[in-house]
PDB file of N, CA and C in Angstrom:
ATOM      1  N   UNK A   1     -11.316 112.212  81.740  1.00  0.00           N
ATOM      2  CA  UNK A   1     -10.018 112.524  82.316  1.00  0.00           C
ATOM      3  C   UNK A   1      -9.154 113.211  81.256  1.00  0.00           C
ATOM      4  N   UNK A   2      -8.382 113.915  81.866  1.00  0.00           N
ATOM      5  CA  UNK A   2      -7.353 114.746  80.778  1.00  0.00           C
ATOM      6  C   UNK A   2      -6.367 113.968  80.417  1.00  0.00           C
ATOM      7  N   UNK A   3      -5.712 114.666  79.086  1.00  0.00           N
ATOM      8  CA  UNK A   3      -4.853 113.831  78.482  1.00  0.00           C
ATOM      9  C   UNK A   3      -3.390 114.335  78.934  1.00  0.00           C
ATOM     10  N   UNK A   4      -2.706 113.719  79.713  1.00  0.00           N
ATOM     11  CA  UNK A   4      -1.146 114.299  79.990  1.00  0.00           C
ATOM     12  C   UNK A   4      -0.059 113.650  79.429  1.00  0.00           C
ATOM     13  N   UNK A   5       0.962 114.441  79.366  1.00  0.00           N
ATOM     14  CA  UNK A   5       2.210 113.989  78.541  1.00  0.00           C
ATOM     15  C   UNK A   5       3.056 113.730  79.890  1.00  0.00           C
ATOM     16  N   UNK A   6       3.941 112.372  79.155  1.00  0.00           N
ATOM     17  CA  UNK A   6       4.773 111.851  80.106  1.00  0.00           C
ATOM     18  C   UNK A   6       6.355 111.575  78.877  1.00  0.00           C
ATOM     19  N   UNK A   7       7.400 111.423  80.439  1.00  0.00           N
ATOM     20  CA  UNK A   7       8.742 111.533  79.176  1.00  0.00           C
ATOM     21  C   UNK A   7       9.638 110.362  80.202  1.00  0.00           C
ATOM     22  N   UNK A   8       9.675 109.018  79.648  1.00  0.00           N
ATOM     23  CA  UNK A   8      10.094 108.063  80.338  1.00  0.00           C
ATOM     24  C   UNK A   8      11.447 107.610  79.530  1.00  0.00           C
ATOM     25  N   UNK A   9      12.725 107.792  80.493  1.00  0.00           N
ATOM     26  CA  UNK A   9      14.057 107.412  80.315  1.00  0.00           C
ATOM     27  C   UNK A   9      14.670 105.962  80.953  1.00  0.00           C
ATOM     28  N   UNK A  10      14.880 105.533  80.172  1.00  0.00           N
ATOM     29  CA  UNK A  10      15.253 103.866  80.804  1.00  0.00           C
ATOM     30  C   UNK A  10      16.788 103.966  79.822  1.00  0.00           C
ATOM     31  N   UNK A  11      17.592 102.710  81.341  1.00  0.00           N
ATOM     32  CA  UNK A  11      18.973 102.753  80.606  1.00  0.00           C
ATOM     33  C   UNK A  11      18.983 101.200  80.013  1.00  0.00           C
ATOM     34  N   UNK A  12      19.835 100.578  79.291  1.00  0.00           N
ATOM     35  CA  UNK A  12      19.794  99.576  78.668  1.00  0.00           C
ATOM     36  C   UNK A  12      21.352  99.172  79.133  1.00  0.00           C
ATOM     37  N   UNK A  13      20.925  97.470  79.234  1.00  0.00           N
ATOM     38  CA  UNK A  13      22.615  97.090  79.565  1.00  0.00           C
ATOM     39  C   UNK A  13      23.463  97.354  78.170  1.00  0.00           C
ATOM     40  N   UNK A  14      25.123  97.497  78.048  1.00  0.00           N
ATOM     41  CA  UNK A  14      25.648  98.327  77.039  1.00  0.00           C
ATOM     42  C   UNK A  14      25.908  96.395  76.692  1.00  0.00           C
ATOM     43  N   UNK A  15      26.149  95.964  76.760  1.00  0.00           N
ATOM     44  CA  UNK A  15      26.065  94.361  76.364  1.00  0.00           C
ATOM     45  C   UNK A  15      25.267  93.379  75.954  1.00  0.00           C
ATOM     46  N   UNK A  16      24.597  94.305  75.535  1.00  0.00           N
ATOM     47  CA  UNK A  16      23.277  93.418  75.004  1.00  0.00           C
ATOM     48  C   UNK A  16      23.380  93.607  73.269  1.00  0.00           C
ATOM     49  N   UNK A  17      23.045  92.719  72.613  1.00  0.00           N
ATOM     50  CA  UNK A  17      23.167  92.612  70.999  1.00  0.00           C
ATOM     51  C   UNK A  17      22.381  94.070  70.227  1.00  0.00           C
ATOM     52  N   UNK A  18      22.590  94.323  69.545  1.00  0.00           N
ATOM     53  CA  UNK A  18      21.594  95.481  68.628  1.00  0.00           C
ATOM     54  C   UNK A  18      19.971  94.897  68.282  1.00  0.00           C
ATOM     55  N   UNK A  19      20.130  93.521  68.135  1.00  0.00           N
ATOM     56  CA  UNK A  19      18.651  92.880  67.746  1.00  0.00           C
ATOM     57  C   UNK A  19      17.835  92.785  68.712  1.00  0.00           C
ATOM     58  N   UNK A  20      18.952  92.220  70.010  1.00  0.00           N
ATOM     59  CA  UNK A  20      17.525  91.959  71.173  1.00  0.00           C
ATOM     60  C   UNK A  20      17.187  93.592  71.897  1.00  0.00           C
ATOM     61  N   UNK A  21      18.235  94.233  71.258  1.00  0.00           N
ATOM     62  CA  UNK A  21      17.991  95.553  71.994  1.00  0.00           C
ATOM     63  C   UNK A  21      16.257  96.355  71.447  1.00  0.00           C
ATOM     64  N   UNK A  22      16.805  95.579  70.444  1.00  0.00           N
ATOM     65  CA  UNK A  22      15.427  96.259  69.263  1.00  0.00           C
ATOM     66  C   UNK A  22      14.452  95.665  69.707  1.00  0.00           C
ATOM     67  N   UNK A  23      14.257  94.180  70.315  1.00  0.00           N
ATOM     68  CA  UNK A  23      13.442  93.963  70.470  1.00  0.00           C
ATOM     69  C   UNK A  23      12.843  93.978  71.920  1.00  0.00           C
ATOM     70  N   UNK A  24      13.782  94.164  72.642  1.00  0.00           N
ATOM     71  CA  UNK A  24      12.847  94.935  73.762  1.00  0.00           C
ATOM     72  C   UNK A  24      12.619  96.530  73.623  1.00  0.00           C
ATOM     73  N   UNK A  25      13.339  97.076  72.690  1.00  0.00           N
ATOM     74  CA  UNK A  25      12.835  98.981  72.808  1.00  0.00           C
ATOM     75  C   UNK A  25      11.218  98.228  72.100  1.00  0.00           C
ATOM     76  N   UNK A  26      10.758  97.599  71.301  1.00  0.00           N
ATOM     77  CA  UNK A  26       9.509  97.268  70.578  1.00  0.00           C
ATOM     78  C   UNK A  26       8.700  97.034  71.528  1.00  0.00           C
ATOM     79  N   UNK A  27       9.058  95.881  72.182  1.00  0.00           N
ATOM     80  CA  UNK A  27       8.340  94.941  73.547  1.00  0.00           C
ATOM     81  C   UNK A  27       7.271  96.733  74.448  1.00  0.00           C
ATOM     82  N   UNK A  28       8.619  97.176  74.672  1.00  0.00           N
ATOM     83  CA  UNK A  28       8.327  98.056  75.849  1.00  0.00           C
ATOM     84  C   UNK A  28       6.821  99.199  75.274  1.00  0.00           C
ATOM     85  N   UNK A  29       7.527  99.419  73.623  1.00  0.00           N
ATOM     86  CA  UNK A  29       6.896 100.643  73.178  1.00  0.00           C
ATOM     87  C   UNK A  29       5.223  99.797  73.247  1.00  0.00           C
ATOM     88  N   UNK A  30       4.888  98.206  72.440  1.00  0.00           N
ATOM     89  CA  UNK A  30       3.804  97.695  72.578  1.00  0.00           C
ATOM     90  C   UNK A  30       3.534  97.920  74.357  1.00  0.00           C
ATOM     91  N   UNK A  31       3.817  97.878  74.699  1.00  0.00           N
ATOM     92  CA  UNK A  31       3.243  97.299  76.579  1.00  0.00           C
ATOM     93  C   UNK A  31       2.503  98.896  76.661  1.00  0.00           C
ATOM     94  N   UNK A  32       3.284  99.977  76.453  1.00  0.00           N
ATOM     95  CA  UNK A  32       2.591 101.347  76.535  1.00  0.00           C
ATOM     96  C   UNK A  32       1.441 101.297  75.536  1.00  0.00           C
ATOM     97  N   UNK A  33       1.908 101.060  73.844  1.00  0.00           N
ATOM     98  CA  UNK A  33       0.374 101.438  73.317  1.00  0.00           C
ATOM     99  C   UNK A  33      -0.811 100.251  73.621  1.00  0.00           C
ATOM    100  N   UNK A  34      -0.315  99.037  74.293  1.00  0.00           N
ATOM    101  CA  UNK A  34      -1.652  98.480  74.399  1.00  0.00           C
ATOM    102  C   UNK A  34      -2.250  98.560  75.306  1.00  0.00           C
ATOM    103  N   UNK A  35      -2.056  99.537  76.677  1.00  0.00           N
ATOM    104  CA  UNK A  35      -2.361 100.011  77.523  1.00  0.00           C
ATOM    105  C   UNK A  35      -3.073 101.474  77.178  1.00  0.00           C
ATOM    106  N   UNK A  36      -3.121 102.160  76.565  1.00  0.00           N
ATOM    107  CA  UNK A  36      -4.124 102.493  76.135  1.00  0.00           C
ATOM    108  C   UNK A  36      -3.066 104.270  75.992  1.00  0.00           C
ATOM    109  N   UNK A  37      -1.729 104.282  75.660  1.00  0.00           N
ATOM    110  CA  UNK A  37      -0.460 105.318  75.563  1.00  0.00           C
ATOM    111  C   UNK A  37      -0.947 105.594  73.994  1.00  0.00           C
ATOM    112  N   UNK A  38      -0.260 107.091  73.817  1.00  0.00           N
ATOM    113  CA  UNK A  38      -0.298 107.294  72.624  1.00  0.00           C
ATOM    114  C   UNK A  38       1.438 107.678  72.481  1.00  0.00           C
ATOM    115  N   UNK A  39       2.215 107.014  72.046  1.00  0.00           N
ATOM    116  CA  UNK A  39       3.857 107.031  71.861  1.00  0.00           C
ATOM    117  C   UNK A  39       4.211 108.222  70.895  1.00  0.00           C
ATOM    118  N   UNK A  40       4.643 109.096  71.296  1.00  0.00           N
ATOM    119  CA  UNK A  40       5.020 110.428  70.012  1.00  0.00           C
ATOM    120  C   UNK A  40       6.505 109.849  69.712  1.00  0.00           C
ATOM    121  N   UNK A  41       7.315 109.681  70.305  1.00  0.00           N
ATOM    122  CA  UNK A  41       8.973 109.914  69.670  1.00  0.00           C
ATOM    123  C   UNK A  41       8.997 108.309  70.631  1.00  0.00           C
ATOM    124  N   UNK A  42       9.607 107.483  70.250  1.00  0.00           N
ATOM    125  CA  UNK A  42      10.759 106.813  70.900  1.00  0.00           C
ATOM    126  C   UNK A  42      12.004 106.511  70.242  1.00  0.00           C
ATOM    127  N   UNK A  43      13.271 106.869  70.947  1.00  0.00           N
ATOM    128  CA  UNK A  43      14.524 106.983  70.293  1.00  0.00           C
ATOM    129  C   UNK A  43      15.714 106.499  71.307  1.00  0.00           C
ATOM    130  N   UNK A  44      16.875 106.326  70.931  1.00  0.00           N
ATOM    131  CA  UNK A  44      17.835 106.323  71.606  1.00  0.00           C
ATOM    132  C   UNK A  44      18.767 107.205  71.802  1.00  0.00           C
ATOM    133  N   UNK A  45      19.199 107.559  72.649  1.00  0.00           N
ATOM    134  CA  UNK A  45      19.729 108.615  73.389  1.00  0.00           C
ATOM    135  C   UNK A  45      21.702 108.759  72.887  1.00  0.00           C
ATOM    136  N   UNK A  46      21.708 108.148  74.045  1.00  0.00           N
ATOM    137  CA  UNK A  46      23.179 107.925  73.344  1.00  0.00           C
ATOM    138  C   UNK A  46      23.593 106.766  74.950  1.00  0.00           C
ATOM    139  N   UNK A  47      24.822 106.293  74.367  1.00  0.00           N
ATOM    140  CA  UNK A  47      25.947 105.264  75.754  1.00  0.00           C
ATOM    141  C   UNK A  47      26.412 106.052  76.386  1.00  0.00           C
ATOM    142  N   UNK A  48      26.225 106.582  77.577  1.00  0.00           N
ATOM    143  CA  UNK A  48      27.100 107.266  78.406  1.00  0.00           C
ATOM    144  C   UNK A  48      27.485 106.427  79.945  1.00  0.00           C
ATOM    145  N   UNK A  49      28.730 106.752  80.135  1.00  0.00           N
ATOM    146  CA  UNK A  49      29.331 106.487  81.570  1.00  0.00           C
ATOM    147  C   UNK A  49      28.657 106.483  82.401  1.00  0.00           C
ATOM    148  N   UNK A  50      28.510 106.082  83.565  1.00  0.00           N
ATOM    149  CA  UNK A  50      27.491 106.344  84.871  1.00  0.00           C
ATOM    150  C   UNK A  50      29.054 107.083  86.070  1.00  0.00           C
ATOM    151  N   UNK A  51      28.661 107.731  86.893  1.00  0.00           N
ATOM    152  CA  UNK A  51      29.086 108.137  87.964  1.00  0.00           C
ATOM    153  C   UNK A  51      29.879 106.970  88.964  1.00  0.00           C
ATOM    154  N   UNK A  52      28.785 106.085  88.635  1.00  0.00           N
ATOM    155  CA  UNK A  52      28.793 105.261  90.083  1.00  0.00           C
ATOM    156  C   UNK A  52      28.220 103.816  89.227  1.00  0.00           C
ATOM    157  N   UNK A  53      28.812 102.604  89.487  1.00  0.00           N
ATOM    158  CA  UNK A  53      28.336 101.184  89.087  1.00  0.00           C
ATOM    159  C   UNK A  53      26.979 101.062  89.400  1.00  0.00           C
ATOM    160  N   UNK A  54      26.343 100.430  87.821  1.00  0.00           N
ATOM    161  CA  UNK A  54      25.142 100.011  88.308  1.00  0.00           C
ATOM    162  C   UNK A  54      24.761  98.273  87.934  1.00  0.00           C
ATOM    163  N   UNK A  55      24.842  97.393  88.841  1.00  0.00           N
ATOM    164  CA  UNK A  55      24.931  96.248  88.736  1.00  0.00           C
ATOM    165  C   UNK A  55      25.879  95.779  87.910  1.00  0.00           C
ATOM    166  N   UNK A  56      27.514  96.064  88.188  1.00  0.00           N
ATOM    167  CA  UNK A  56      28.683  96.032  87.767  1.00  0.00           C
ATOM    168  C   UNK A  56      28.779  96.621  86.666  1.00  0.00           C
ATOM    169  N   UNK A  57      28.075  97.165  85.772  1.00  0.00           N
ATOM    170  CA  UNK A  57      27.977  98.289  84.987  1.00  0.00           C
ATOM    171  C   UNK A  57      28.576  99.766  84.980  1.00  0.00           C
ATOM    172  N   UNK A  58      29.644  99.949  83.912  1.00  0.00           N
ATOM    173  CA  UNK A  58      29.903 101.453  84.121  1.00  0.00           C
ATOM    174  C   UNK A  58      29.430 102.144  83.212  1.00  0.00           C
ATOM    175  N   UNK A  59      28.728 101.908  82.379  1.00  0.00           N
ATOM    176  CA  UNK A  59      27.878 102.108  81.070  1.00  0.00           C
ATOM    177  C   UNK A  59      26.502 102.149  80.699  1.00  0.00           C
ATOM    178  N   UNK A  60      26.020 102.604  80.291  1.00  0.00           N
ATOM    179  CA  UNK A  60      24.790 102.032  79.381  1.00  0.00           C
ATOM    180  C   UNK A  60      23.693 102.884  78.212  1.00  0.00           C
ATOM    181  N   UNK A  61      22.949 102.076  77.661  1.00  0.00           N
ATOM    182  CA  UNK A  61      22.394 103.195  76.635  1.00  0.00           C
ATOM    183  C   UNK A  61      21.180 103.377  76.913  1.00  0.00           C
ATOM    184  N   UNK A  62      20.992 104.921  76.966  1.00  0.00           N
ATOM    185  CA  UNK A  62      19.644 105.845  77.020  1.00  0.00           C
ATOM    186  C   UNK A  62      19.212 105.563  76.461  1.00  0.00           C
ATOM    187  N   UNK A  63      17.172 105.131  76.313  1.00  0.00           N
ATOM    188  CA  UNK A  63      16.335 105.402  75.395  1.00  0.00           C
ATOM    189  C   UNK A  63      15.272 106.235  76.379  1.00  0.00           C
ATOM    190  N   UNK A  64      14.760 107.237  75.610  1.00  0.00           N
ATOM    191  CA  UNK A  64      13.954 107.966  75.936  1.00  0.00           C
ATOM    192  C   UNK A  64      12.679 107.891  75.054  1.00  0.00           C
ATOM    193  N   UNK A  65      11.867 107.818  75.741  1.00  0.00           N
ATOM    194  CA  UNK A  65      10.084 107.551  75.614  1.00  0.00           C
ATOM    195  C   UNK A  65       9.567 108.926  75.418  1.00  0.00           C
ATOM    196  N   UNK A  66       8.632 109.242  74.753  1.00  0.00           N
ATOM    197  CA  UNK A  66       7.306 110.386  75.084  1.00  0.00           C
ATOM    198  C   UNK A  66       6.602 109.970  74.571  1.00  0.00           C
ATOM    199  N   UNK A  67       5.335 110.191  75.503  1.00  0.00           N
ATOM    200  CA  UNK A  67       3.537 109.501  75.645  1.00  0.00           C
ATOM    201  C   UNK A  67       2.624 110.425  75.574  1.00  0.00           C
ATOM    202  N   UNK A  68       1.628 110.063  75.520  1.00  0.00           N
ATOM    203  CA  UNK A  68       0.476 110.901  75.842  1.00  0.00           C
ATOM    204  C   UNK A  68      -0.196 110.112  76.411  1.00  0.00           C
ATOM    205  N   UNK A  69      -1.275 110.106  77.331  1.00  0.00           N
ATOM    206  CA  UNK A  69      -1.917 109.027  77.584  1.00  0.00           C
ATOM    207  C   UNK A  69      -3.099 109.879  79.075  1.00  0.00           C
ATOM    208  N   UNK A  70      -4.766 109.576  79.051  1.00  0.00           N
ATOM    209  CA  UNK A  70      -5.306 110.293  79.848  1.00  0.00           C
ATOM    210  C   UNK A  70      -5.391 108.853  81.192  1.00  0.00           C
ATOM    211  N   UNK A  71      -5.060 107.767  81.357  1.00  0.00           N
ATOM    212  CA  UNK A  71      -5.351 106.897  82.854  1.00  0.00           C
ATOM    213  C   UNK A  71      -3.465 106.618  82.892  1.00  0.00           C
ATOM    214  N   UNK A  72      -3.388 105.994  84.251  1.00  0.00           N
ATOM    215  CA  UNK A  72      -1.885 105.411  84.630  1.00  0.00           C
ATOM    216  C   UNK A  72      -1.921 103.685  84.468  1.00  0.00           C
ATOM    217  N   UNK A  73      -2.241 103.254  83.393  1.00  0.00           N
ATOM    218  CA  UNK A  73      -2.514 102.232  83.784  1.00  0.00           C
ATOM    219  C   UNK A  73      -1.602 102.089  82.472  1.00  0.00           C
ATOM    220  N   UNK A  74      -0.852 102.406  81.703  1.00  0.00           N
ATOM    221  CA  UNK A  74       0.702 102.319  80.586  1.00  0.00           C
ATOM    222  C   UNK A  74       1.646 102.383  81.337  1.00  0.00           C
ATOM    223  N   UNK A  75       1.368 103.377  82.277  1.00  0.00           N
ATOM    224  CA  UNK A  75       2.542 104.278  83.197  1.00  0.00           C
ATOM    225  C   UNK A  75       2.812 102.888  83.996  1.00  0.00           C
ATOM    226  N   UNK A  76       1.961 102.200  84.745  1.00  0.00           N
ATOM    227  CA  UNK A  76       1.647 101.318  86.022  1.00  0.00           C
ATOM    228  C   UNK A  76       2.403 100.240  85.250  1.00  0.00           C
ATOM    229  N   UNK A  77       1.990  99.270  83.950  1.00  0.00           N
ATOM    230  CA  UNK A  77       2.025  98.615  83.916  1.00  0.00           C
ATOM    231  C   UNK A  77       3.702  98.211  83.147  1.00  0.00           C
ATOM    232  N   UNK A  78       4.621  99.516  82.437  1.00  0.00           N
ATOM    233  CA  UNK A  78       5.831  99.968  82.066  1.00  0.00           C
ATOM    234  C   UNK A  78       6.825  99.112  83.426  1.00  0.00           C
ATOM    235  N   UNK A  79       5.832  99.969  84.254  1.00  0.00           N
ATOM    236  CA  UNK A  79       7.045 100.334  85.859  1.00  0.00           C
ATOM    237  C   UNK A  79       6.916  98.987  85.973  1.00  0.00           C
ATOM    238  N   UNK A  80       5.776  98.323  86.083  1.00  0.00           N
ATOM    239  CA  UNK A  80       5.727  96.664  86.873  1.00  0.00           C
ATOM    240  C   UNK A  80       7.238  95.806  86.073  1.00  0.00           C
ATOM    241  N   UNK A  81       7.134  96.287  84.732  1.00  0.00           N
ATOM    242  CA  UNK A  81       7.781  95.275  83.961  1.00  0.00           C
ATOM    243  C   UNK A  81       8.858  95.493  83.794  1.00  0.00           C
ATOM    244  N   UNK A  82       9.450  96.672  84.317  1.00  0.00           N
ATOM    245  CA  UNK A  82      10.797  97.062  83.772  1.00  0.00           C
ATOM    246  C   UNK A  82      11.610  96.541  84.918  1.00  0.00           C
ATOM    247  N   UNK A  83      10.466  96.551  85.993  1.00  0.00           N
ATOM    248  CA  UNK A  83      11.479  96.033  87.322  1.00  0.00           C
ATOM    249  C   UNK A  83      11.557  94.595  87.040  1.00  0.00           C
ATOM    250  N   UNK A  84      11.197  93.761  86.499  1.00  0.00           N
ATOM    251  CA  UNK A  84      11.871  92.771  86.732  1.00  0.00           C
ATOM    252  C   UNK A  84      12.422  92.213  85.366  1.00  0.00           C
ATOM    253  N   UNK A  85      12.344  92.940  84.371  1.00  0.00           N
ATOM    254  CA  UNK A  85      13.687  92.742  83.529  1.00  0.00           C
ATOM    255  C   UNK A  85      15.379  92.678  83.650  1.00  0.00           C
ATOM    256  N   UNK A  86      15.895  92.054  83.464  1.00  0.00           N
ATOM    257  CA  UNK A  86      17.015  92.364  83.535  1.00  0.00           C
ATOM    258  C   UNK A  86      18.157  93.238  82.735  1.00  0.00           C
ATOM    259  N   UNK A  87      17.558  93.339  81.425  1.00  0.00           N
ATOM    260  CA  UNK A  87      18.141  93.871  80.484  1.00  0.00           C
ATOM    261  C   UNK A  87      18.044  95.844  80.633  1.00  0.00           C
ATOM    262  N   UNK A  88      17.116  96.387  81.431  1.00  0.00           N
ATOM    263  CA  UNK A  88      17.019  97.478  81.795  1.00  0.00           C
ATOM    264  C   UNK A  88      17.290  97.901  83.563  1.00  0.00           C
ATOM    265  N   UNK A  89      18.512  98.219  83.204  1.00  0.00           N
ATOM    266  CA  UNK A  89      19.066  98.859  84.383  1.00  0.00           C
ATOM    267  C   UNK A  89      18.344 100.105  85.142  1.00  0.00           C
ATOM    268  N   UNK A  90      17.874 100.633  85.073  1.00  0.00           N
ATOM    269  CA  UNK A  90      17.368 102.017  85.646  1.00  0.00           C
ATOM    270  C   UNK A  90      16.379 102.109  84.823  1.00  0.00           C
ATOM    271  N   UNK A  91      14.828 102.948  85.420  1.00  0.00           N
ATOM    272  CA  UNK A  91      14.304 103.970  84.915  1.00  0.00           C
ATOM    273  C   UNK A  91      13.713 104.988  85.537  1.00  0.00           C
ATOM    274  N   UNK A  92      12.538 106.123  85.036  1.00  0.00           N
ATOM    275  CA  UNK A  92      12.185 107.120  85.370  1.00  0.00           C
ATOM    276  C   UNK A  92      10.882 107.219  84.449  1.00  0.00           C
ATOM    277  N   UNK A  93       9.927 107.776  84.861  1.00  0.00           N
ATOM    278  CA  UNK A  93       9.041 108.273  84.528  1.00  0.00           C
ATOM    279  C   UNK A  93       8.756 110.106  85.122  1.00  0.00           C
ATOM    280  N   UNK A  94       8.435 110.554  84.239  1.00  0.00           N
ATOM    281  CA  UNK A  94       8.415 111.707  84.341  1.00  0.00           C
ATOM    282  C   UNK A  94       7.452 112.314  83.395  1.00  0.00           C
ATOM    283  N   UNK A  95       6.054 113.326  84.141  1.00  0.00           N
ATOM    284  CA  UNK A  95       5.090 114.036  83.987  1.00  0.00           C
ATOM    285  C   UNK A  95       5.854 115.271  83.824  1.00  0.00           C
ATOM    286  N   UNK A  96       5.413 115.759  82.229  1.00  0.00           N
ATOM    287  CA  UNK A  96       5.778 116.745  81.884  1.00  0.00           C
ATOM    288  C   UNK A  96       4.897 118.319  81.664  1.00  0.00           C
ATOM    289  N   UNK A  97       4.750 119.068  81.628  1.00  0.00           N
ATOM    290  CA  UNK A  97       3.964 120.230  81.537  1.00  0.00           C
ATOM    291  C   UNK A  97       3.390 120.261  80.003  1.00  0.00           C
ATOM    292  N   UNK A  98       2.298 120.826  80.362  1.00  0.00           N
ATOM    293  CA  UNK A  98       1.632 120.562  79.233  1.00  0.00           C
ATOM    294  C   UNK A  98       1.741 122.052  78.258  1.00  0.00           C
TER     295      UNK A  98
END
């Protein structure tokens, strides 16, 4: 199977400590490479406003992901977990051109 690049944006509650923040951006980045991801950049974005409340939230901070990875089974197993975190408000996955 081919190897495709993916670019996954998740928001973070803006109330959460700097340490545990760190330690779920870690948590998340392990769950991708032990799924079999190859992680090029993970970083944080910046705090920006939202439009519209998201779970009483008018805030929160971007981190943005890029992967490499040839099965969906990083991709699959990201999405399972992010939904039932609480500390990550939103995300996205997104297949990028190669």
């Amino acid at each position: 199977m081919e190897t495709r690049k993916y670019e996954i944006t998740y928001i973070i509650r803006p109330d959460i400590e700097e340490s545990a923040k760190s330690e779920l951006v870690d948590r998340f980045d392990k769950v991708l490479t032990d799924n079999g991801a190859d992680v090029a950049e993970s970083k944080d974005w910046s705090t920006r406003r939202f439009a519209y409340p998201i779970e009483k939230y008018t805030e929160g901070t971007y981190h943005v992901v890029t992967l490499t990875t040839n099965t969906d089974e990083a991709l699959n197993e990201f999405d399972r977990l992010a939904k039932f975190n609480d500390d990550i408000l939103r995300h996205m996955i997104v297949k990028l051109d190669a």
